[in-house]
Protein backbone atom coordinates (compact mmCIF):
# COMPACT_ATOMS: atom_id res chain seq x y z
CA UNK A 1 -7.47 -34.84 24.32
CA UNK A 2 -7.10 -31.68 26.12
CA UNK A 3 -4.20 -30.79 24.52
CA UNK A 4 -5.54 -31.47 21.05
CA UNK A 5 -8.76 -28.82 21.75
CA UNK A 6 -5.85 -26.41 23.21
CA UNK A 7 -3.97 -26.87 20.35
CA UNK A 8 -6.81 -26.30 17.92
CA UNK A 9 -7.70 -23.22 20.04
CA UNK A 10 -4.16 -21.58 19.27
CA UNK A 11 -4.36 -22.31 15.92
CA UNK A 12 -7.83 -21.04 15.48
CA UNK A 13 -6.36 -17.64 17.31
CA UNK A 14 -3.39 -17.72 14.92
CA UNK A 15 -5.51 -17.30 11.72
CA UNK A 16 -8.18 -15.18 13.06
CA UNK A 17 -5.73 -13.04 14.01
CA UNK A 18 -3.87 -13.44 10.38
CA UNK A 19 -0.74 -14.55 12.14
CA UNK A 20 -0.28 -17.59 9.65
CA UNK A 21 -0.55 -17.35 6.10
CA UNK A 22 -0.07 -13.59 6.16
CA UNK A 23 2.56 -12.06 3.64
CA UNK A 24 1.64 -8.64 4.08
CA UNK A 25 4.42 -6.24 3.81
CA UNK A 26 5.38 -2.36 5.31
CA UNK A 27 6.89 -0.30 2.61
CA UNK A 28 7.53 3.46 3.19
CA UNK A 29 7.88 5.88 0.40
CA UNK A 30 7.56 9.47 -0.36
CA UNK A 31 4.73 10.48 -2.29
CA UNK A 32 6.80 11.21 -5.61
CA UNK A 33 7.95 7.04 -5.03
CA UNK A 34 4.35 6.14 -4.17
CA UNK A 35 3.60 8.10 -7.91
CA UNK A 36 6.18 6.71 -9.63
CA UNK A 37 5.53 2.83 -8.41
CA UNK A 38 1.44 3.46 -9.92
CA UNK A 39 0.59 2.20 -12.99
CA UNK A 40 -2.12 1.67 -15.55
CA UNK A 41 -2.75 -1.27 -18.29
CA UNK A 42 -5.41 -0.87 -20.31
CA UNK A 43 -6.16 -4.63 -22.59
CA UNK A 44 -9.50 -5.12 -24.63
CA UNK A 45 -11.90 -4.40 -21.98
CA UNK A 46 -9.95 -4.96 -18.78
CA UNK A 47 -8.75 -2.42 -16.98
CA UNK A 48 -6.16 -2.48 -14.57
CA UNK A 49 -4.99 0.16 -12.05
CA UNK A 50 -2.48 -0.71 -9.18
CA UNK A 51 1.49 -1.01 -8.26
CA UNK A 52 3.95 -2.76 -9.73
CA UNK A 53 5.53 -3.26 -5.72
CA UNK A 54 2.55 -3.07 -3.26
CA UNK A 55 0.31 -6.01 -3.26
CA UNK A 56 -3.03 -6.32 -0.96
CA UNK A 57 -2.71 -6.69 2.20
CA UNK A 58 0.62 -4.55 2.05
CA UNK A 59 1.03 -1.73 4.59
CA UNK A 60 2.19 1.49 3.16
CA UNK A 61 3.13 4.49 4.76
CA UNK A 62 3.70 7.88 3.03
CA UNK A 63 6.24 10.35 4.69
CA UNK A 64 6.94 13.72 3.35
CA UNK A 65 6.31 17.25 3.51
CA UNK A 66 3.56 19.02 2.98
CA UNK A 67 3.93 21.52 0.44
CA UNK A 68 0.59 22.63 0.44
CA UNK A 69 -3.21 22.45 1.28
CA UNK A 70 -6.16 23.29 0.56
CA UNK A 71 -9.79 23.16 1.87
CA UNK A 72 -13.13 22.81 -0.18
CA UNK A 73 -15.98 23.97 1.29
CA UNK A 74 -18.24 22.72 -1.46
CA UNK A 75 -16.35 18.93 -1.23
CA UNK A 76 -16.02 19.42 2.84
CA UNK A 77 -12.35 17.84 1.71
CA UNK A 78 -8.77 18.90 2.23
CA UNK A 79 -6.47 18.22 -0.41
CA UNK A 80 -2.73 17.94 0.32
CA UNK A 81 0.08 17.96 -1.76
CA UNK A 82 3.16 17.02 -1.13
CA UNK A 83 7.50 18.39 -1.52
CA UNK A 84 8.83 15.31 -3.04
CA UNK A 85 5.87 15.74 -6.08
CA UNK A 86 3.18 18.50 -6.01
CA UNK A 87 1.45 17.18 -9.26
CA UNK A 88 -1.06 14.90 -6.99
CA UNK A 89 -2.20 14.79 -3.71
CA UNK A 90 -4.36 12.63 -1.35
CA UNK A 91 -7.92 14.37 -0.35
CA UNK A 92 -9.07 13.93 3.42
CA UNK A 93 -12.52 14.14 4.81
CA UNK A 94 -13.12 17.69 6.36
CA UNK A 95 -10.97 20.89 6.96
CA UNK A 96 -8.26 20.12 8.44
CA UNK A 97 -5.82 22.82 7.66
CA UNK A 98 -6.06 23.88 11.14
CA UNK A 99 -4.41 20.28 12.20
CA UNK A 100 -1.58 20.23 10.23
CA UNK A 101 0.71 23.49 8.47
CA UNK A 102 2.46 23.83 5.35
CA UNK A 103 6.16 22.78 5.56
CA UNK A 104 4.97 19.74 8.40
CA UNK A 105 6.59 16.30 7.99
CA UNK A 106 3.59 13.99 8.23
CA UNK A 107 3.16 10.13 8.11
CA UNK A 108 0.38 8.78 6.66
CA UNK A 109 -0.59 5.06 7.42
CA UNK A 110 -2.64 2.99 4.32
CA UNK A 111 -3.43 -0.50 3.78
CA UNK A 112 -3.28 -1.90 0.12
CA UNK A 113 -6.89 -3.48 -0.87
CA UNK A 114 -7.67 -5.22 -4.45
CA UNK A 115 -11.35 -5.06 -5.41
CA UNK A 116 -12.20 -6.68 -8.88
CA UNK A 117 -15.37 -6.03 -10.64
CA UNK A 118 -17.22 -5.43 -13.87
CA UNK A 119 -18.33 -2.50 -15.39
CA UNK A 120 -20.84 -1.83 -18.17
CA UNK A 121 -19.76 1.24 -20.03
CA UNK A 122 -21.42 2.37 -22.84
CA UNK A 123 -22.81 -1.66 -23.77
CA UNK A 124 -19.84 -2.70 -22.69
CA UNK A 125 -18.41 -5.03 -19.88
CA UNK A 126 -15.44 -4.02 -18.81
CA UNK A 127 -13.43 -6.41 -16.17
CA UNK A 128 -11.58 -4.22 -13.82
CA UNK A 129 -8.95 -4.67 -11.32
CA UNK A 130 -8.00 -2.28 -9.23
CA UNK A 131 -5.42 -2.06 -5.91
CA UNK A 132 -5.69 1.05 -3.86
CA UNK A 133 -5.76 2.11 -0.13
CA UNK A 134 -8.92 0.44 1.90
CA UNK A 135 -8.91 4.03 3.40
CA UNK A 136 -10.01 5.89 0.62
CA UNK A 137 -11.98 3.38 -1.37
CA UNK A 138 -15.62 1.65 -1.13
CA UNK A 139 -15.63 -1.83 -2.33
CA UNK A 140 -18.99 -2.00 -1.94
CA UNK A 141 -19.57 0.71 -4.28
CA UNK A 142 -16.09 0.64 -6.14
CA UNK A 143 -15.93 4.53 -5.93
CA UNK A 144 -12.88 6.64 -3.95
CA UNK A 145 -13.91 8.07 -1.08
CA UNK A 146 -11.87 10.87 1.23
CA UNK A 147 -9.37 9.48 3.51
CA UNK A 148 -10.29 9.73 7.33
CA UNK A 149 -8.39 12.17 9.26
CA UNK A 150 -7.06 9.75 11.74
CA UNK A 151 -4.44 7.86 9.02
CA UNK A 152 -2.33 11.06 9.12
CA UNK A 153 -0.01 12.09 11.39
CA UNK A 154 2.83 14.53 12.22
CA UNK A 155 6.19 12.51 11.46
């Protein structure tokens, strides 16, 4: 009998701690890849915006070089933008220009979230689905937010 409860106990550990049942992936990419593996579908009134390789639960980490950054005093945000594509960037929470420099390989750690919702626009319902990094995105709210400070790092 004791070894049934003991048993139960690991198992009960195992799952808690997402040890079974877990799929999750680490990917690493540049941001140009990160860019380039995005994509949009637009059907009726569902909306979808995600990856065609990440999945939730995913890990992905961005490494490249900043190219350049720039703090908003207005937004309190820093946005970043990166060598390997400077068309976007990722924003972070507060000025941190004096953290980082331009020409800095950095690592950036995110985990891949899906949040699916509905959304009334203009009488309309829209279904949307959308995967994105649970550090820059509210589920409760389904809004972007900054990304904290602490996900980035010097490579």
């Amino acid at each position: 009998m004791k070894k049934i409860g003991a048993g139960i106990a690991i198992l009960a550990a195992f799952f808690m701690l997402g040890c079974v049942g877990s799929h999750a992936k680490t990917f690493t990419m540049s941001m140009d890849e990160v860019l380039k593996d995005s994509e949009v579908n637009i059907t009726g009134q569902s909306y979808y915006s995600g990856f065609k390789t990440l999945d939730a639960g995913d890990i992905l980490i961005i490494k490249d070089k900043i190219l350049n950054m720039t703090y908003s005093i207005k937004y309190n945000a820093t946005m970043i933008l990166f060598s390997s594509n400077s068309s976007q960037g990722l924003f972070f929470a507060g000025n941190i220009t004096n953290k980082f420099h331009d020409g800095e390989d950095v690592k950036i750690k995110l985990h891949i979230i899906e949040d699916k919702f509905e959304y009334n626009y203009q009488g309309q319902t829209w279904n949307i689905d959308i995967e994105f990094y649970r550090e820059a995105w509210d589920i409760t709210n389904h809004t972007g937010k900054y990304l904290p400070v602490s996900v980035i790092t010097s490579a």
